[in-house]
N, C-alpha and C. Protein backbone atom coordinates (compact mmCIF):
# COMPACT_ATOMS: atom_id res chain seq x y z
N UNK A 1 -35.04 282.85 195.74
CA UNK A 1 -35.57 281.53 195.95
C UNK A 1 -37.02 281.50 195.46
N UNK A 2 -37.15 280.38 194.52
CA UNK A 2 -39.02 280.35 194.34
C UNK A 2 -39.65 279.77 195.47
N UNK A 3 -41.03 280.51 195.23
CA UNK A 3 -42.29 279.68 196.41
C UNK A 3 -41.90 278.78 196.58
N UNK A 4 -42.06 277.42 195.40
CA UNK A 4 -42.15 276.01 195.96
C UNK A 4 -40.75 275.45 196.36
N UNK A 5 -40.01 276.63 196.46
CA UNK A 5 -38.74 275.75 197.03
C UNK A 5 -38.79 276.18 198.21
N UNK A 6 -39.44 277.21 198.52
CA UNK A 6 -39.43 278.08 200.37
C UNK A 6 -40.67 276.81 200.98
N UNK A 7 -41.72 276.27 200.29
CA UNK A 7 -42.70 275.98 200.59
C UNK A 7 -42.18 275.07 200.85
N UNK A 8 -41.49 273.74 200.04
CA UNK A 8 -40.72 272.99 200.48
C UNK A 8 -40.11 272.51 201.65
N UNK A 9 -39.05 273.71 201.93
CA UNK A 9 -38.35 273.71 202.91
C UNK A 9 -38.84 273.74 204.19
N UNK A 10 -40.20 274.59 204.46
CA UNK A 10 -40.74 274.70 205.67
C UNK A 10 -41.26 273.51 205.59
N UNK A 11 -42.13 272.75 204.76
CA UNK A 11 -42.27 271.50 204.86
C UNK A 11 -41.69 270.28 205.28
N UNK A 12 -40.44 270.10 204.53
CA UNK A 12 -39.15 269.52 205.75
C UNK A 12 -38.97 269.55 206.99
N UNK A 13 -38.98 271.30 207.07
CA UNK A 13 -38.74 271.48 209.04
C UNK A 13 -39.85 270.59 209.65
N UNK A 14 -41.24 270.91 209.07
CA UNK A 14 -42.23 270.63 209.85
C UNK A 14 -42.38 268.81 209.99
N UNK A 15 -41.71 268.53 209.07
CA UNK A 15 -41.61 266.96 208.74
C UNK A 15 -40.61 266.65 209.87
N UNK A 16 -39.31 266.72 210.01
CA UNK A 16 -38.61 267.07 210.38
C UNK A 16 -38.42 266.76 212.15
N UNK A 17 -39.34 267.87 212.85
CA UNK A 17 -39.62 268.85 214.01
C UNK A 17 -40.62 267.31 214.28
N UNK A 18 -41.54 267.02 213.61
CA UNK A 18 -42.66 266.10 214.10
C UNK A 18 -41.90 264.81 214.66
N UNK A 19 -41.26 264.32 213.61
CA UNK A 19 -40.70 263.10 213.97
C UNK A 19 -39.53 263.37 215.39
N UNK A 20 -38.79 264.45 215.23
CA UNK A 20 -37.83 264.63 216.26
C UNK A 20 -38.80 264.59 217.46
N UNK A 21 -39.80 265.27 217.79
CA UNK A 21 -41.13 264.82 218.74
C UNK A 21 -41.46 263.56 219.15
N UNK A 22 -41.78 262.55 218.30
CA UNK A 22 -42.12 261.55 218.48
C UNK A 22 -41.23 260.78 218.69
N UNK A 23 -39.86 260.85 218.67
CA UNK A 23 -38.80 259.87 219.13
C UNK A 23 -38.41 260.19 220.32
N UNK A 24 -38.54 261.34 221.11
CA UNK A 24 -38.15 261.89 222.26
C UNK A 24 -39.66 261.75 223.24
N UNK A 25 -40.33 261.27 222.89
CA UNK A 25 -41.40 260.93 223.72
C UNK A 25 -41.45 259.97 224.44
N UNK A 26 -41.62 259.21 225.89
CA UNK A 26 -41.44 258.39 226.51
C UNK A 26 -42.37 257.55 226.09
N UNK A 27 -42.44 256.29 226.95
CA UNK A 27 -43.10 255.10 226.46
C UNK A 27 -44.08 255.39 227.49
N UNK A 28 -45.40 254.87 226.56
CA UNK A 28 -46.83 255.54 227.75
C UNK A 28 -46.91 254.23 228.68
N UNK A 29 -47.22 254.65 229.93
CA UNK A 29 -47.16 253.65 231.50
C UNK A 29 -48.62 253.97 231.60
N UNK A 30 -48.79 252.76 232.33
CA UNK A 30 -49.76 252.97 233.08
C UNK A 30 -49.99 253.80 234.24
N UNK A 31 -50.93 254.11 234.86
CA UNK A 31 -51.28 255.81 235.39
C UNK A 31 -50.84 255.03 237.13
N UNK A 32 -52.15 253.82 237.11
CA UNK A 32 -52.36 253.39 238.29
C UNK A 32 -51.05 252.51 238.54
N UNK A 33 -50.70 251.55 238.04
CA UNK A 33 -49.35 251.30 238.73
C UNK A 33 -48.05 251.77 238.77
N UNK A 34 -48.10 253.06 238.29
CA UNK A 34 -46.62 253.69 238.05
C UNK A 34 -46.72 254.95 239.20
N UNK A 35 -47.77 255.57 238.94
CA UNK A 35 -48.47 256.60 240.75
C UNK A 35 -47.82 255.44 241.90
N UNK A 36 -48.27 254.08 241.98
CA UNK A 36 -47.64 253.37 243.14
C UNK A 36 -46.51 252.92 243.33
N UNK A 37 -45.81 252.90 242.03
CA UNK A 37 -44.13 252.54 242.13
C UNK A 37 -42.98 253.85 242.38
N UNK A 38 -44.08 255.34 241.90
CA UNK A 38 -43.32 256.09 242.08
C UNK A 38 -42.25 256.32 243.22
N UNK A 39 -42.84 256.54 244.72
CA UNK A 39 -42.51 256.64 245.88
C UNK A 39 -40.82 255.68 245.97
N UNK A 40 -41.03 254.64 245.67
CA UNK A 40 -40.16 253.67 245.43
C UNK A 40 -39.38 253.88 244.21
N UNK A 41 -39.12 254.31 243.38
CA UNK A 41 -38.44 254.45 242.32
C UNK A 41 -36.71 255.10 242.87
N UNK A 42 -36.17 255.02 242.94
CA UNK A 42 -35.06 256.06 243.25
C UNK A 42 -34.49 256.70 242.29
N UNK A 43 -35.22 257.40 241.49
CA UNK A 43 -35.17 258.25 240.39
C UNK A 43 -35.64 259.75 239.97
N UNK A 44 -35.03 261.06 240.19
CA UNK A 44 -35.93 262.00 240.00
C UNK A 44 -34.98 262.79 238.72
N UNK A 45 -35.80 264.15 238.61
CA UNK A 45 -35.56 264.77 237.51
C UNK A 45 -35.31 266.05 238.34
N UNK A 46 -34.36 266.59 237.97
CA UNK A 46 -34.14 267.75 238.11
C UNK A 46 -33.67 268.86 236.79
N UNK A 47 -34.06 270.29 237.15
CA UNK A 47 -33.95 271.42 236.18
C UNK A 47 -32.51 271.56 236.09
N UNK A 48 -31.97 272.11 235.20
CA UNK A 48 -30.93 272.44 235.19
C UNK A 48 -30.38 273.24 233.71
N UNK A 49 -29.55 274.55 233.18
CA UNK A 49 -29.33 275.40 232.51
C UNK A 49 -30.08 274.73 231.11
N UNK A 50 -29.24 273.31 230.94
CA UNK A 50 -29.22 273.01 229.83
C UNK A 50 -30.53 271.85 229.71
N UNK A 51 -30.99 271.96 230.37
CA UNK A 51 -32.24 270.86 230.03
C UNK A 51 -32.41 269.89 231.50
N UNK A 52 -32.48 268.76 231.66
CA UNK A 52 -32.92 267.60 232.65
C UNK A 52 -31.69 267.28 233.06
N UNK A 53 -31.32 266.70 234.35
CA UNK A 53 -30.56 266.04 234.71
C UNK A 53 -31.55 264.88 235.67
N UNK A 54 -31.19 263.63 235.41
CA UNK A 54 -31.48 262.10 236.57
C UNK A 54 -30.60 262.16 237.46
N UNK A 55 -31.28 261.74 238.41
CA UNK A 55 -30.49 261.60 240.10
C UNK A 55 -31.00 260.75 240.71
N UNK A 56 -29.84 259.64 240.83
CA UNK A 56 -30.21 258.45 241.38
C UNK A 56 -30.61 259.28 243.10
N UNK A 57 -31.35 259.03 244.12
CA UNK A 57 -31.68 259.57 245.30
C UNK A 57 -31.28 258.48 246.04
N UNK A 58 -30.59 257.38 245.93
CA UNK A 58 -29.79 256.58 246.47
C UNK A 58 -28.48 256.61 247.07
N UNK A 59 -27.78 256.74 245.07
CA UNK A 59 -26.58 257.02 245.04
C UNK A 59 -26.21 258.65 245.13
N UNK A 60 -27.27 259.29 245.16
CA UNK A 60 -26.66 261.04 244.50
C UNK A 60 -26.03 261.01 243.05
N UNK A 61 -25.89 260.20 242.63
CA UNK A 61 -25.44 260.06 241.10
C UNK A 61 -26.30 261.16 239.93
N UNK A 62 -25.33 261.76 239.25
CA UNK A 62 -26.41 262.36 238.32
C UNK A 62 -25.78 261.84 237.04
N UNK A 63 -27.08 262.09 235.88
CA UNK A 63 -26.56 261.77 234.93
C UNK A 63 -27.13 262.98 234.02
N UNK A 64 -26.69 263.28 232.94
CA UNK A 64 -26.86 264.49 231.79
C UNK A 64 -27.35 263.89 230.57
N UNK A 65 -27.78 263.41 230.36
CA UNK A 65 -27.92 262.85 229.17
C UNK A 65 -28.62 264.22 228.31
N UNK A 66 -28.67 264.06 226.58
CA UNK A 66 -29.37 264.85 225.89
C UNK A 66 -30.42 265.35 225.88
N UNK A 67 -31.10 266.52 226.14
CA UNK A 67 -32.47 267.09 226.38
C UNK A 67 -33.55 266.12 225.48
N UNK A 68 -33.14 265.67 224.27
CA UNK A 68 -33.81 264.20 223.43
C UNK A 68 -33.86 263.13 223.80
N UNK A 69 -32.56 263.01 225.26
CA UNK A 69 -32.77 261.04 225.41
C UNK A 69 -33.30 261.27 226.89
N UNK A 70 -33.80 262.40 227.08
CA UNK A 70 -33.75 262.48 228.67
C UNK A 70 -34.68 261.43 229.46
N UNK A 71 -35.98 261.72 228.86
CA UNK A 71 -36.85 260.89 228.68
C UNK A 71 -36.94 258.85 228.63
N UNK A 72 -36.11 259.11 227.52
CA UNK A 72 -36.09 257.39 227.24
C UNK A 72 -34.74 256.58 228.01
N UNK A 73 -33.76 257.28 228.71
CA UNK A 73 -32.76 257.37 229.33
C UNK A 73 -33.59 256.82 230.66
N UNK A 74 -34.92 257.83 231.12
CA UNK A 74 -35.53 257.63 232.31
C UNK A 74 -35.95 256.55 232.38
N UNK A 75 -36.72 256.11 230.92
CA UNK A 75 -37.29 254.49 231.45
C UNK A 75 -36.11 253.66 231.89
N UNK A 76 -35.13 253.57 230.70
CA UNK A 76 -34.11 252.64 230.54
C UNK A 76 -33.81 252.44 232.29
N UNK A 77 -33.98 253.32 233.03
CA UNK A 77 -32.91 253.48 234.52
C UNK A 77 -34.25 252.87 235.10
N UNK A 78 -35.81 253.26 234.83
CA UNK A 78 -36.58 252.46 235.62
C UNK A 78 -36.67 251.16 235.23
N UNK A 79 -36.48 250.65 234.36
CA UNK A 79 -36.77 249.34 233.81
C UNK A 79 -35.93 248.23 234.33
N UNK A 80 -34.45 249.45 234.41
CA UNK A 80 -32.95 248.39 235.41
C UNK A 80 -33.85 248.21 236.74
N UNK A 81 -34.24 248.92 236.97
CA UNK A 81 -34.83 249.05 238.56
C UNK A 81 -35.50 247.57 238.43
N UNK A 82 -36.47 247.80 238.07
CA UNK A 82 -37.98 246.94 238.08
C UNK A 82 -37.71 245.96 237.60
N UNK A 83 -36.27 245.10 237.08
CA UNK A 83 -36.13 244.20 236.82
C UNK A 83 -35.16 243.06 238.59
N UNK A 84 -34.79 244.25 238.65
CA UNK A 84 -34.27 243.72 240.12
C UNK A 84 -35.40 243.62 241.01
N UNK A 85 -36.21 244.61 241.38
CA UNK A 85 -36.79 245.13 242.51
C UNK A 85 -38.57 244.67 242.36
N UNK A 86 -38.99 244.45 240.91
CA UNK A 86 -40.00 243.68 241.11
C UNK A 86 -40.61 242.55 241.22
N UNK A 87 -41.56 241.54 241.71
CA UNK A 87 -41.69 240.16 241.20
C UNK A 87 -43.29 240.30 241.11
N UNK A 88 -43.56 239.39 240.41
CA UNK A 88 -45.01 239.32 240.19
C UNK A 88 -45.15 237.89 240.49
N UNK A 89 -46.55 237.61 241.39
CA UNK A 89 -46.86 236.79 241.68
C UNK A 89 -48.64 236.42 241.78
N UNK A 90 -49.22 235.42 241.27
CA UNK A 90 -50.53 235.87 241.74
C UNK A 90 -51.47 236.61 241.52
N UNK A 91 -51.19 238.11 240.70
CA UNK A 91 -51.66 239.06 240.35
C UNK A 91 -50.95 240.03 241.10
N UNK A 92 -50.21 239.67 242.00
CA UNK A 92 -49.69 240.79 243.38
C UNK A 92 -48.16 241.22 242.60
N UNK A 93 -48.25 242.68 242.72
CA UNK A 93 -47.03 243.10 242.19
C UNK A 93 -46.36 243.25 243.68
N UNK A 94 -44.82 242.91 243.65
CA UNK A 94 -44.42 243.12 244.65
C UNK A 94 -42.99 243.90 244.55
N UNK A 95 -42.94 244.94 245.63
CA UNK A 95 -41.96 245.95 245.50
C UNK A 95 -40.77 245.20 246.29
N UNK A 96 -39.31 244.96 246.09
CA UNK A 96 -38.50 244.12 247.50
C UNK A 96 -37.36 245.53 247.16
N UNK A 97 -36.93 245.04 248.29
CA UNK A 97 -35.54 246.28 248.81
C UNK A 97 -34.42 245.49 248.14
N UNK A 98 -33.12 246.12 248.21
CA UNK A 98 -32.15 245.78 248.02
C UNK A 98 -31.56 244.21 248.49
N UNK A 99 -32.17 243.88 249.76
CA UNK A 99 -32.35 242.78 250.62
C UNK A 99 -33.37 241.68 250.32
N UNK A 100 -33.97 241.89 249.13
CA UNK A 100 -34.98 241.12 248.63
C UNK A 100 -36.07 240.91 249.48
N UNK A 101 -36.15 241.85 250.57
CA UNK A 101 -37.37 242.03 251.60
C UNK A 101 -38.50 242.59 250.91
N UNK A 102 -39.65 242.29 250.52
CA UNK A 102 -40.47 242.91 250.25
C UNK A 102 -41.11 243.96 251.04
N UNK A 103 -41.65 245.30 250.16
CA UNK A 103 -41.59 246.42 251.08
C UNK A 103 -43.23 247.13 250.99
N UNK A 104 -43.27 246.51 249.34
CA UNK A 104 -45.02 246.92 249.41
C UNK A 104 -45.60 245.72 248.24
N UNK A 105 -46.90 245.04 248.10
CA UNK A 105 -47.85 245.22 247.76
C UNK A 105 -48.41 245.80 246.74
N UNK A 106 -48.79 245.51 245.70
CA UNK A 106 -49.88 245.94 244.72
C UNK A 106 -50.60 245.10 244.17
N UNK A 107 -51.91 245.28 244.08
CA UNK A 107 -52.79 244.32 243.75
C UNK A 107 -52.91 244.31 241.95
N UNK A 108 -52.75 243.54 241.12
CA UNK A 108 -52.96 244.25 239.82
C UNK A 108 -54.36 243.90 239.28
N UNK A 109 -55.14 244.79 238.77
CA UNK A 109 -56.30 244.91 238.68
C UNK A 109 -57.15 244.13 237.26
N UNK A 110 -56.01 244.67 236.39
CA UNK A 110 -56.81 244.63 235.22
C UNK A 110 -55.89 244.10 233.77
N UNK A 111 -55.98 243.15 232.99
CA UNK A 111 -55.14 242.51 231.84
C UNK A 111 -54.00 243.54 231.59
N UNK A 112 -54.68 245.21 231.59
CA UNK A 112 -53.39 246.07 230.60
C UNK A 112 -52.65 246.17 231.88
N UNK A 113 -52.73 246.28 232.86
CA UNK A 113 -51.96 246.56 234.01
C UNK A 113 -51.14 245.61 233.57
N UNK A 114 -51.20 244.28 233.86
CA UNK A 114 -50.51 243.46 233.91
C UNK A 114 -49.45 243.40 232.33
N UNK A 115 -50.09 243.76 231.69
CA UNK A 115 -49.20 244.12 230.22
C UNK A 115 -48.36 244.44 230.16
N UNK A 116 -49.07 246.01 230.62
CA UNK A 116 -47.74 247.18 230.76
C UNK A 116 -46.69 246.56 231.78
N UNK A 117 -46.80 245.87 233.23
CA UNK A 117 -45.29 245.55 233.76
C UNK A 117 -44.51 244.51 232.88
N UNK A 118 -44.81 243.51 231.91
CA UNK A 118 -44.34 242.46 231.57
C UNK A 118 -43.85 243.52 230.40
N UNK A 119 -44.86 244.57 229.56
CA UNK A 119 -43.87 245.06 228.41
C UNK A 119 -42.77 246.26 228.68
N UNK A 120 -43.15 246.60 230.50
CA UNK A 120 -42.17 248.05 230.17
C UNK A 120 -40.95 247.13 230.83
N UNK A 121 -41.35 246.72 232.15
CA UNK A 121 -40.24 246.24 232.99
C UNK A 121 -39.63 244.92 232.34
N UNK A 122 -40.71 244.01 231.47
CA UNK A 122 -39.51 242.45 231.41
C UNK A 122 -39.45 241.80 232.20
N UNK A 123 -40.58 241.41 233.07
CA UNK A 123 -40.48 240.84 234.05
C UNK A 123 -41.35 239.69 233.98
């Protein structure tokens, strides 16, 4: 094989490897209102042989998805959430139960706050 065809090739991978990175990367949240929705989320991550598994902490439901969609799989399941479970009013983000009881409170502070729920959640 010549240089510029070896040189090439690692070039590809590295082309390659970058982008496979950047598509498996989640969508960036905000710090301060996503720390306060956490608690409330019924969503965790657990280890497992082959990479991540989601677990609804509701249902006990797990799901497997690809060590690549694990991530964007996660919003997708918070976003179902936060389209039921949030309302915005006022500036006041509000958390409601299954019962449409509201359960908490958040004050939203600042324009991107308010961004980020209207662009992650759709609300």
């Amino acid at each position: 094989m010549s240089r510029k065809m070896f040189v090439g090739l690692i070039l590809i991978f590295i082309f390659l490897s970058v982008v496979a990175f950047i598509n498996a990367m989640p969508q960036h949240k905000n710090a301060r209102i996503d720390r306060a929705l956490k608690p409330y989320m019924p969503f965790t991550l657990q280890k497992r042989l082959g990479g991540l598994t989601i677990v609804n902490t509701k249902t006990g439901k797990k799901e497997e998805p690809r060590t690549d969609d694990v991530y964007k799989r996660l919003d997708q399941l918070q976003q179902q959430w936060g389209k039921k479970h949030l309302m915005v009013k006022n500036n006041i983000l509000s958390v409601v139960n299954d019962k449409n009881q509201t359960i908490k409170k958040i004050q939203i502070k600042t324009k991107k706050e308010m961004k980020f729920i209207h662009h992650f959640f759709k609300i």
